[in-house]
PDB file of N, CA and C in Angstrom:
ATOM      1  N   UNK A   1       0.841  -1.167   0.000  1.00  0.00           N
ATOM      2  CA  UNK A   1       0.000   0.000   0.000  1.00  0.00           C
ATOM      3  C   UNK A   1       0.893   1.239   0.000  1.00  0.00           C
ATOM      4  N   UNK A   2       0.681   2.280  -0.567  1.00  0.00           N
ATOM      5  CA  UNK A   2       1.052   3.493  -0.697  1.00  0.00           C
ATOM      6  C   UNK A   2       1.395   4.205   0.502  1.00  0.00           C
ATOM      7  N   UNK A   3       2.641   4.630   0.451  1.00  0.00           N
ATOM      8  CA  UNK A   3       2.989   5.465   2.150  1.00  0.00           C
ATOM      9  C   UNK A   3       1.578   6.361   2.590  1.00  0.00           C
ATOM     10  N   UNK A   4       0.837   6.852   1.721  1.00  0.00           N
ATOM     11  CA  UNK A   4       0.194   8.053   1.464  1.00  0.00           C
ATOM     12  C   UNK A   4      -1.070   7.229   2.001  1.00  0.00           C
ATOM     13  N   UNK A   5      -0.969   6.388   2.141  1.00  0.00           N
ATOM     14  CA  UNK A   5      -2.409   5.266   2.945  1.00  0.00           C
ATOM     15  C   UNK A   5      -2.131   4.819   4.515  1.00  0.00           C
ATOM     16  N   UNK A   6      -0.471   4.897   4.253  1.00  0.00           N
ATOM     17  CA  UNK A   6      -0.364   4.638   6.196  1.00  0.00           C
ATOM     18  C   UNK A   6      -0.736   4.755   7.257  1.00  0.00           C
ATOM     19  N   UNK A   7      -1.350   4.452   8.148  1.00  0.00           N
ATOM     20  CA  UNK A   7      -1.938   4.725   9.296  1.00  0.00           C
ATOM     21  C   UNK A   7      -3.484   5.329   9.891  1.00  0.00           C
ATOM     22  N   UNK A   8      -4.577   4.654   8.381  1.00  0.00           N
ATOM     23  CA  UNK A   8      -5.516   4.877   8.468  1.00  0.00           C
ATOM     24  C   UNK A   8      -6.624   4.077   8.808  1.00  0.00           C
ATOM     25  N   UNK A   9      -5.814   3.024   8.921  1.00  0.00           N
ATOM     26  CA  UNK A   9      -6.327   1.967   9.264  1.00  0.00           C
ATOM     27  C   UNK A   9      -7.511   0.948   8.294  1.00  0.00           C
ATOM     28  N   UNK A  10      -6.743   1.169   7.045  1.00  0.00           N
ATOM     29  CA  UNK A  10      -7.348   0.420   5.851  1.00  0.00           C
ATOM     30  C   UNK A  10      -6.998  -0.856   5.867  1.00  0.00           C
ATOM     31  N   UNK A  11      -5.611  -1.495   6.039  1.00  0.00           N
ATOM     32  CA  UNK A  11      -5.083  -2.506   6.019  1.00  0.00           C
ATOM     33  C   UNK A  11      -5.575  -3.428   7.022  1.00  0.00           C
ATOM     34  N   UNK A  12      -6.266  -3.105   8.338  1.00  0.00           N
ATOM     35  CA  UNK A  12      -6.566  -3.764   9.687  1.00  0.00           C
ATOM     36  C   UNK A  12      -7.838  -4.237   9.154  1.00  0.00           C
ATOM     37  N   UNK A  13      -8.883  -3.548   8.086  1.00  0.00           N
ATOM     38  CA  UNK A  13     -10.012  -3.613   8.046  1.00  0.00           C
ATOM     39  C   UNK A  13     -10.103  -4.748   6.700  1.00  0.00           C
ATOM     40  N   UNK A  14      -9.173  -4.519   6.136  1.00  0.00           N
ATOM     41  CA  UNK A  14      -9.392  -4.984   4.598  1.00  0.00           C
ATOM     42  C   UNK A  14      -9.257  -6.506   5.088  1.00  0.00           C
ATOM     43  N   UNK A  15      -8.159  -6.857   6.019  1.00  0.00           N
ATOM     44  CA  UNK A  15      -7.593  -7.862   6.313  1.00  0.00           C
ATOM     45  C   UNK A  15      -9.194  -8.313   7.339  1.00  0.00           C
ATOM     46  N   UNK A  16      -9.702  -7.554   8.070  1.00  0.00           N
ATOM     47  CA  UNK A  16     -11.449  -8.230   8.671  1.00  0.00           C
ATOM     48  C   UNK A  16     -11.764  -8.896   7.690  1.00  0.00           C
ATOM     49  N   UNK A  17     -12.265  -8.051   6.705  1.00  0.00           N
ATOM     50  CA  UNK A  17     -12.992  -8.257   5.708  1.00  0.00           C
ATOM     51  C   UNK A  17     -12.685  -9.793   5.037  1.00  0.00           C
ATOM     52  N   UNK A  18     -11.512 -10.293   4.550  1.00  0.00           N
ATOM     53  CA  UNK A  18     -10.890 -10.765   4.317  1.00  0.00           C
ATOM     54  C   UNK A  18     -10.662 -12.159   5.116  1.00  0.00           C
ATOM     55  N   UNK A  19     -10.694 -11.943   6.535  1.00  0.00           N
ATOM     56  CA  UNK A  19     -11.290 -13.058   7.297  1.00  0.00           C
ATOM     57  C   UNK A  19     -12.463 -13.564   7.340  1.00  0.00           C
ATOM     58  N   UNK A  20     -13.750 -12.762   7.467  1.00  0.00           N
ATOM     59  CA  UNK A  20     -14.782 -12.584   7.550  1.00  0.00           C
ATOM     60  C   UNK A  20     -15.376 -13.779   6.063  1.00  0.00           C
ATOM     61  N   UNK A  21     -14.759 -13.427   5.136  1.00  0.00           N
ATOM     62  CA  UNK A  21     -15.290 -14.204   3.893  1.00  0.00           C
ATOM     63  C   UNK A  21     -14.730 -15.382   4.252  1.00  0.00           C
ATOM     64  N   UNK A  22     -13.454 -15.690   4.404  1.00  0.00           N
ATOM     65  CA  UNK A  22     -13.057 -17.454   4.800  1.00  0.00           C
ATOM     66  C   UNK A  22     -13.557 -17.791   5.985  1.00  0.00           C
ATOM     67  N   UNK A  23     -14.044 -17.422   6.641  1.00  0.00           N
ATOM     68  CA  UNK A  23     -14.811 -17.958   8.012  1.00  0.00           C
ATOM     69  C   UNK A  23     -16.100 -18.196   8.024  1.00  0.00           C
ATOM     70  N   UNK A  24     -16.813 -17.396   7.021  1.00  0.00           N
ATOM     71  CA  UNK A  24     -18.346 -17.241   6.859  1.00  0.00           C
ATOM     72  C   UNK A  24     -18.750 -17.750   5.542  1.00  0.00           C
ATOM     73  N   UNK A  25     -17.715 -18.366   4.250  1.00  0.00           N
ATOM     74  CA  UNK A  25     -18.287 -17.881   2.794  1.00  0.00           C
ATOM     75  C   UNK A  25     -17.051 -19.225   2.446  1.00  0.00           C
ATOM     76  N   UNK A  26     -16.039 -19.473   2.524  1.00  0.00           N
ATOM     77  CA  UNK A  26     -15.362 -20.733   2.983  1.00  0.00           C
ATOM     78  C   UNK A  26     -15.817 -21.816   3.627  1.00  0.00           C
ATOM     79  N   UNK A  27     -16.356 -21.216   4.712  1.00  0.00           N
ATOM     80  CA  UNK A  27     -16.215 -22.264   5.625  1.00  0.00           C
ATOM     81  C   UNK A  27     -14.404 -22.735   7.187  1.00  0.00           C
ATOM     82  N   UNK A  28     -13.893 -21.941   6.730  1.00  0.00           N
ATOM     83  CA  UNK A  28     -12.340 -21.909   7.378  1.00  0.00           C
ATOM     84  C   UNK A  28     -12.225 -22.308   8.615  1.00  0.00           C
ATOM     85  N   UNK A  29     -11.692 -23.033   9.237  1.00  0.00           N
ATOM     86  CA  UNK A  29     -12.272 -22.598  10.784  1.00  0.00           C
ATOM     87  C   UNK A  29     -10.788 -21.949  11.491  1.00  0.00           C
ATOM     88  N   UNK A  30      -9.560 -22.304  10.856  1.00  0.00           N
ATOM     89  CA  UNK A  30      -8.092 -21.300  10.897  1.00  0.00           C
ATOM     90  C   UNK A  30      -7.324 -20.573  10.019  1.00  0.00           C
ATOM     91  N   UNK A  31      -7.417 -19.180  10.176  1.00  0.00           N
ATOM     92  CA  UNK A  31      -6.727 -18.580   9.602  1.00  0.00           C
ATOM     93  C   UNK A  31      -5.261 -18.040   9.973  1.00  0.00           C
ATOM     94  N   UNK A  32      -4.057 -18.100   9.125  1.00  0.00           N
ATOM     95  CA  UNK A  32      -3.009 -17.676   9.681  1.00  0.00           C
ATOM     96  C   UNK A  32      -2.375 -16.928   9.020  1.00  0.00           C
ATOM     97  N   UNK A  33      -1.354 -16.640   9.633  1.00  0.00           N
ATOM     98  CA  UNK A  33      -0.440 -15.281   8.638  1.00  0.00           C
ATOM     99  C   UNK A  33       0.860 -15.178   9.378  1.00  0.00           C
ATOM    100  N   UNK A  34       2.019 -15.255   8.283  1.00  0.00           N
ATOM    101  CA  UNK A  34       3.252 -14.647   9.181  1.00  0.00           C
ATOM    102  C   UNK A  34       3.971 -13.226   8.447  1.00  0.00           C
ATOM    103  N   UNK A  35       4.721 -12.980   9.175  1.00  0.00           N
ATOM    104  CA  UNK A  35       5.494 -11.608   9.012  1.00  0.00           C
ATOM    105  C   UNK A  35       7.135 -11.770   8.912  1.00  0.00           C
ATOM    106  N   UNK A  36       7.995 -10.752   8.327  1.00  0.00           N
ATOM    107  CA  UNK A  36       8.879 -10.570   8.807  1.00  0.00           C
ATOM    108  C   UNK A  36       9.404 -10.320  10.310  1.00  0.00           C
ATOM    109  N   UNK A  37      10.046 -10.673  10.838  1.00  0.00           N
ATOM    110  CA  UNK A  37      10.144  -9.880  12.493  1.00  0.00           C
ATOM    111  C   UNK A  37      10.540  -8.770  12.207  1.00  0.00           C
ATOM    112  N   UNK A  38      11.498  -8.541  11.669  1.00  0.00           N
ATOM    113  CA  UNK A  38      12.252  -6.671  11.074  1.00  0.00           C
ATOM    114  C   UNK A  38      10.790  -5.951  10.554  1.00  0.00           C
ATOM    115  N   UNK A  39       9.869  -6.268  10.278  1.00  0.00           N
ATOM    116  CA  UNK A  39       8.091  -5.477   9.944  1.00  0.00           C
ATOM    117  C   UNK A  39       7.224  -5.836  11.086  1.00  0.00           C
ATOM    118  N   UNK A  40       7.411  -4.900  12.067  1.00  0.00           N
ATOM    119  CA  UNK A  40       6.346  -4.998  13.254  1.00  0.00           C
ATOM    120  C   UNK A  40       5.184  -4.786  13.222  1.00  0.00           C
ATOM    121  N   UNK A  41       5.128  -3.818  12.078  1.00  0.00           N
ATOM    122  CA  UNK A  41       3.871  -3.056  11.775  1.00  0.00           C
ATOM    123  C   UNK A  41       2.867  -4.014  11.219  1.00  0.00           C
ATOM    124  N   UNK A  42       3.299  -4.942  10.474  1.00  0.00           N
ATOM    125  CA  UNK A  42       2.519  -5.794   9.360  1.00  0.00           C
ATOM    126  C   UNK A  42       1.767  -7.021  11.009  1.00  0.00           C
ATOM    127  N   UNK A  43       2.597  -7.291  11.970  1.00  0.00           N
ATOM    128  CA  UNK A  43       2.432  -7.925  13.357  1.00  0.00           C
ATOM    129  C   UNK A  43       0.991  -6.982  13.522  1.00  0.00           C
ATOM    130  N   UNK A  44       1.456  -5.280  13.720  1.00  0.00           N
ATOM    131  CA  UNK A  44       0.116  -4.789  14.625  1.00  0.00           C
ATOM    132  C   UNK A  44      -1.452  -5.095  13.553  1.00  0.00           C
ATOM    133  N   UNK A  45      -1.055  -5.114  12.350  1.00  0.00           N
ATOM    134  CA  UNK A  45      -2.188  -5.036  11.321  1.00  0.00           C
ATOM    135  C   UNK A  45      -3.010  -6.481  11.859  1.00  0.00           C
ATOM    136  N   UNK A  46      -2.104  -7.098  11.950  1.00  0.00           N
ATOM    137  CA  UNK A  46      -2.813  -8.839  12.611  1.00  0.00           C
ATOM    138  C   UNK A  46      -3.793  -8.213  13.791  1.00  0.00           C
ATOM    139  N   UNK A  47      -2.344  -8.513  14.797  1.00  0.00           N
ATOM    140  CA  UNK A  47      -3.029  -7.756  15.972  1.00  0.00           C
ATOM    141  C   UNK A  47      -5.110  -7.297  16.115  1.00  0.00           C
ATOM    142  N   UNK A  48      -4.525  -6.210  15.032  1.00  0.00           N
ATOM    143  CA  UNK A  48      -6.183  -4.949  15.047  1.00  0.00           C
ATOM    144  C   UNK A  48      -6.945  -5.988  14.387  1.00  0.00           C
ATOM    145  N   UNK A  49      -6.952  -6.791  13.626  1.00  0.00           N
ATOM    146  CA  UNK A  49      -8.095  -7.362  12.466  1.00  0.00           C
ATOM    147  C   UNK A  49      -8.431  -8.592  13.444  1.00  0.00           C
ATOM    148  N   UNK A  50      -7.539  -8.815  14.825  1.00  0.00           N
ATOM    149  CA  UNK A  50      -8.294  -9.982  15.571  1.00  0.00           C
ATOM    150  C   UNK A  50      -7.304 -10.770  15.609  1.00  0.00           C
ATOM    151  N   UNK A  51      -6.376 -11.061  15.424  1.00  0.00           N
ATOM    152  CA  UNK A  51      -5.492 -12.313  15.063  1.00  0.00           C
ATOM    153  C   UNK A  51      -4.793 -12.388  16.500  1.00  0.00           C
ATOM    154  N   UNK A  52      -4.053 -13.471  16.863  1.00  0.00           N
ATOM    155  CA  UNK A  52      -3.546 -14.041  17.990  1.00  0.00           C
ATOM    156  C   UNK A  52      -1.815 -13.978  17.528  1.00  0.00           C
ATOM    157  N   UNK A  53      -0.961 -13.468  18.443  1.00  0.00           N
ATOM    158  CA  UNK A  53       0.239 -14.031  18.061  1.00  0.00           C
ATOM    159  C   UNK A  53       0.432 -15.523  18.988  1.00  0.00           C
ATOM    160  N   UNK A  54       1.337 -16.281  17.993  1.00  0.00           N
ATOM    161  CA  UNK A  54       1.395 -17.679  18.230  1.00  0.00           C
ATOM    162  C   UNK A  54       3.118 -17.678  18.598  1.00  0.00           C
ATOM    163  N   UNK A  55       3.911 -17.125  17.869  1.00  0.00           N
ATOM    164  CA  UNK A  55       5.071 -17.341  18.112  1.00  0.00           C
ATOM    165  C   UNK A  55       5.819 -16.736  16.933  1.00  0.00           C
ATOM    166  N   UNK A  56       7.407 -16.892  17.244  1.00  0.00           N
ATOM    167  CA  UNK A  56       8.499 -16.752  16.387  1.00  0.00           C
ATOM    168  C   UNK A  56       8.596 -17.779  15.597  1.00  0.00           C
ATOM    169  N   UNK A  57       8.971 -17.712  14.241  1.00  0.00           N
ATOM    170  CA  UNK A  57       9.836 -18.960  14.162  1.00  0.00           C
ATOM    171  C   UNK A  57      10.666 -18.823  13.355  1.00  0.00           C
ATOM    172  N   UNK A  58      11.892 -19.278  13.748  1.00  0.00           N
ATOM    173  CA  UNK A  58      13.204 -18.872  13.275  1.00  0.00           C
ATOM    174  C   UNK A  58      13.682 -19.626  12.342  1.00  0.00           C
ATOM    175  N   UNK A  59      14.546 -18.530  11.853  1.00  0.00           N
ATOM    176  CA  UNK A  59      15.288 -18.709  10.042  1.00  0.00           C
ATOM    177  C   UNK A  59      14.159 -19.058   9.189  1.00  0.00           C
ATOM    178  N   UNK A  60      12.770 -19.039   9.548  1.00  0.00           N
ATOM    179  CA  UNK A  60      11.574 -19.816   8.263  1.00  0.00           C
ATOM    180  C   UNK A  60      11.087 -19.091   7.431  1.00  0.00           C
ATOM    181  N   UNK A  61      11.996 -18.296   6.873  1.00  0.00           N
ATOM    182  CA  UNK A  61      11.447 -17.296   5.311  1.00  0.00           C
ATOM    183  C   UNK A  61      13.018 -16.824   4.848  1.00  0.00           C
ATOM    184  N   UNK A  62      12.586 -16.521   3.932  1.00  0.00           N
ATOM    185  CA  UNK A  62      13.370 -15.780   2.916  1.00  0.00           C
ATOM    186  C   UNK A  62      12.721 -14.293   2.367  1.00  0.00           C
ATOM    187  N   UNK A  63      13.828 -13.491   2.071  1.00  0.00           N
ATOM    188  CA  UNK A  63      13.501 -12.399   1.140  1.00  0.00           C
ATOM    189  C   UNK A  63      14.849 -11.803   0.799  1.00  0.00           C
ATOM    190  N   UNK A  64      14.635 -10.453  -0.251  1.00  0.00           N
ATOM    191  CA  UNK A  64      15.847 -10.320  -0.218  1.00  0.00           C
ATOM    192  C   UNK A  64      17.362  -9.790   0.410  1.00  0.00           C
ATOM    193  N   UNK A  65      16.792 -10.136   1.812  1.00  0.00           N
ATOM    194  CA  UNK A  65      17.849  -9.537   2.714  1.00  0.00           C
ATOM    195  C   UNK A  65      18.407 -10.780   2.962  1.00  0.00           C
ATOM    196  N   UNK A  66      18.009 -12.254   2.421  1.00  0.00           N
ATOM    197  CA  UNK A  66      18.351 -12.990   2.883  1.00  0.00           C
ATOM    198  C   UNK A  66      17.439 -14.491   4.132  1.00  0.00           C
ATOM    199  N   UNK A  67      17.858 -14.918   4.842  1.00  0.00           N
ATOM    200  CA  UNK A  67      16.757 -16.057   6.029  1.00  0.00           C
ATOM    201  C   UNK A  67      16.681 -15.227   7.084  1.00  0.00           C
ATOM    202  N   UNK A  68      15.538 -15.394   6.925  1.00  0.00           N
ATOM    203  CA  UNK A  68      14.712 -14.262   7.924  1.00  0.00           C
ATOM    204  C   UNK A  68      14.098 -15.414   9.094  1.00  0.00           C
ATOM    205  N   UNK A  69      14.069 -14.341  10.466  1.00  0.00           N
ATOM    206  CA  UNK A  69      12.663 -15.117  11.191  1.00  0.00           C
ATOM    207  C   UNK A  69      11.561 -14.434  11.016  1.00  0.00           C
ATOM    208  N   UNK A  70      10.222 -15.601  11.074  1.00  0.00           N
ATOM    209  CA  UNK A  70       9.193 -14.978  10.969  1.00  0.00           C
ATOM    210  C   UNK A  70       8.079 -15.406  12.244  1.00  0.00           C
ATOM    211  N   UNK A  71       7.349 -14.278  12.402  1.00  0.00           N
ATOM    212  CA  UNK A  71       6.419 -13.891  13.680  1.00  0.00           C
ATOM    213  C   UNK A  71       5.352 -14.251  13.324  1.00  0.00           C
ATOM    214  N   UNK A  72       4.675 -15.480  13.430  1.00  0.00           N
ATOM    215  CA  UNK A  72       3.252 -15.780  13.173  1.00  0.00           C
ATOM    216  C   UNK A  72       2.216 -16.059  13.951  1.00  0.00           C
ATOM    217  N   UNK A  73       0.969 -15.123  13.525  1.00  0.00           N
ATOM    218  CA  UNK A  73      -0.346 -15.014  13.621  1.00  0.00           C
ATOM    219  C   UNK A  73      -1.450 -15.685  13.250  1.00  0.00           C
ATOM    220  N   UNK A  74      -2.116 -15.938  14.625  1.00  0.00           N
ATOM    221  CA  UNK A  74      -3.549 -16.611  13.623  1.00  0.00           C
ATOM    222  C   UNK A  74      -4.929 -16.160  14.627  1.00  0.00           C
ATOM    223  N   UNK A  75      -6.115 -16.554  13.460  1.00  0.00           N
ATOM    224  CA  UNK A  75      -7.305 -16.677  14.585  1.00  0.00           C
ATOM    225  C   UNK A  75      -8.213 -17.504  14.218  1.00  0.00           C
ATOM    226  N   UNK A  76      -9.062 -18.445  15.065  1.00  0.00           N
ATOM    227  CA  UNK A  76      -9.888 -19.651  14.921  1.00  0.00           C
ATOM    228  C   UNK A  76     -11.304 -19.422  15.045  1.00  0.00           C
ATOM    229  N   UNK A  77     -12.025 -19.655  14.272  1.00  0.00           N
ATOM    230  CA  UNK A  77     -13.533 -19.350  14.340  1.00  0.00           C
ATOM    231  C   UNK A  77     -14.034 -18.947  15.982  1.00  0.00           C
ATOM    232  N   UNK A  78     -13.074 -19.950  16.658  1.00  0.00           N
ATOM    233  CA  UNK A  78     -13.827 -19.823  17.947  1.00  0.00           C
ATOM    234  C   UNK A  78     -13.848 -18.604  18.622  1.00  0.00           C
ATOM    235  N   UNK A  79     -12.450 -17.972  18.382  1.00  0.00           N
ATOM    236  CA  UNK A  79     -11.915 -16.467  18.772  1.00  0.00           C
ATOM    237  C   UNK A  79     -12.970 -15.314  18.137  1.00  0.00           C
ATOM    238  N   UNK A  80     -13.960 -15.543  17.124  1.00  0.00           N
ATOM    239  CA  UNK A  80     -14.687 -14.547  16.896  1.00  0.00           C
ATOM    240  C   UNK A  80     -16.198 -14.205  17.287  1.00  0.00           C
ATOM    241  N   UNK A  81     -16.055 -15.914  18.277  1.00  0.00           N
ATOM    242  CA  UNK A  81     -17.215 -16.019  18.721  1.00  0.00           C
ATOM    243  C   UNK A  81     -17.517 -15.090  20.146  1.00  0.00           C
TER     244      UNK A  81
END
């Protein structure tokens, strides 16, 4: 997303939205997501849209900085109940 969109809280919502259809329109009953750890921010976007942090897990991605750890998120039908 565009710097010029930062901090409006589009990304927290889009990402509801976005749950909302695999939980309700799927059928899903877990959704997950991981992050860079060096991108905290992409962590708080989880965070706001409902998501649970679960843990670190180390060296398990790539990009181009190289093996990254990554910080992953999730949330279970039950959590929206």
């Amino acid at each position: 997303m565009s710097k010029a969109y930062w901090g409006q809280e589009l990304m927290p919502e889009a990402l509801k939205g976005v749950m909302d259809y695999l939980f309700d329109v799927v059928g899903m009953n877990r959704v997950a997501a991981t992050h860079d750890v060096n991108n905290p921010k992409s962590g708080r976007v989880m965070a706001k849209a409902g998501m649970k942090y679960e843990g670190t897990l180390r060296q398990a991605g790539r990009n181009i900085q190289g093996v990254i750890d990554e910080v992953c998120y999730s949330c279970i039908r039950a959590d929206r109940e």
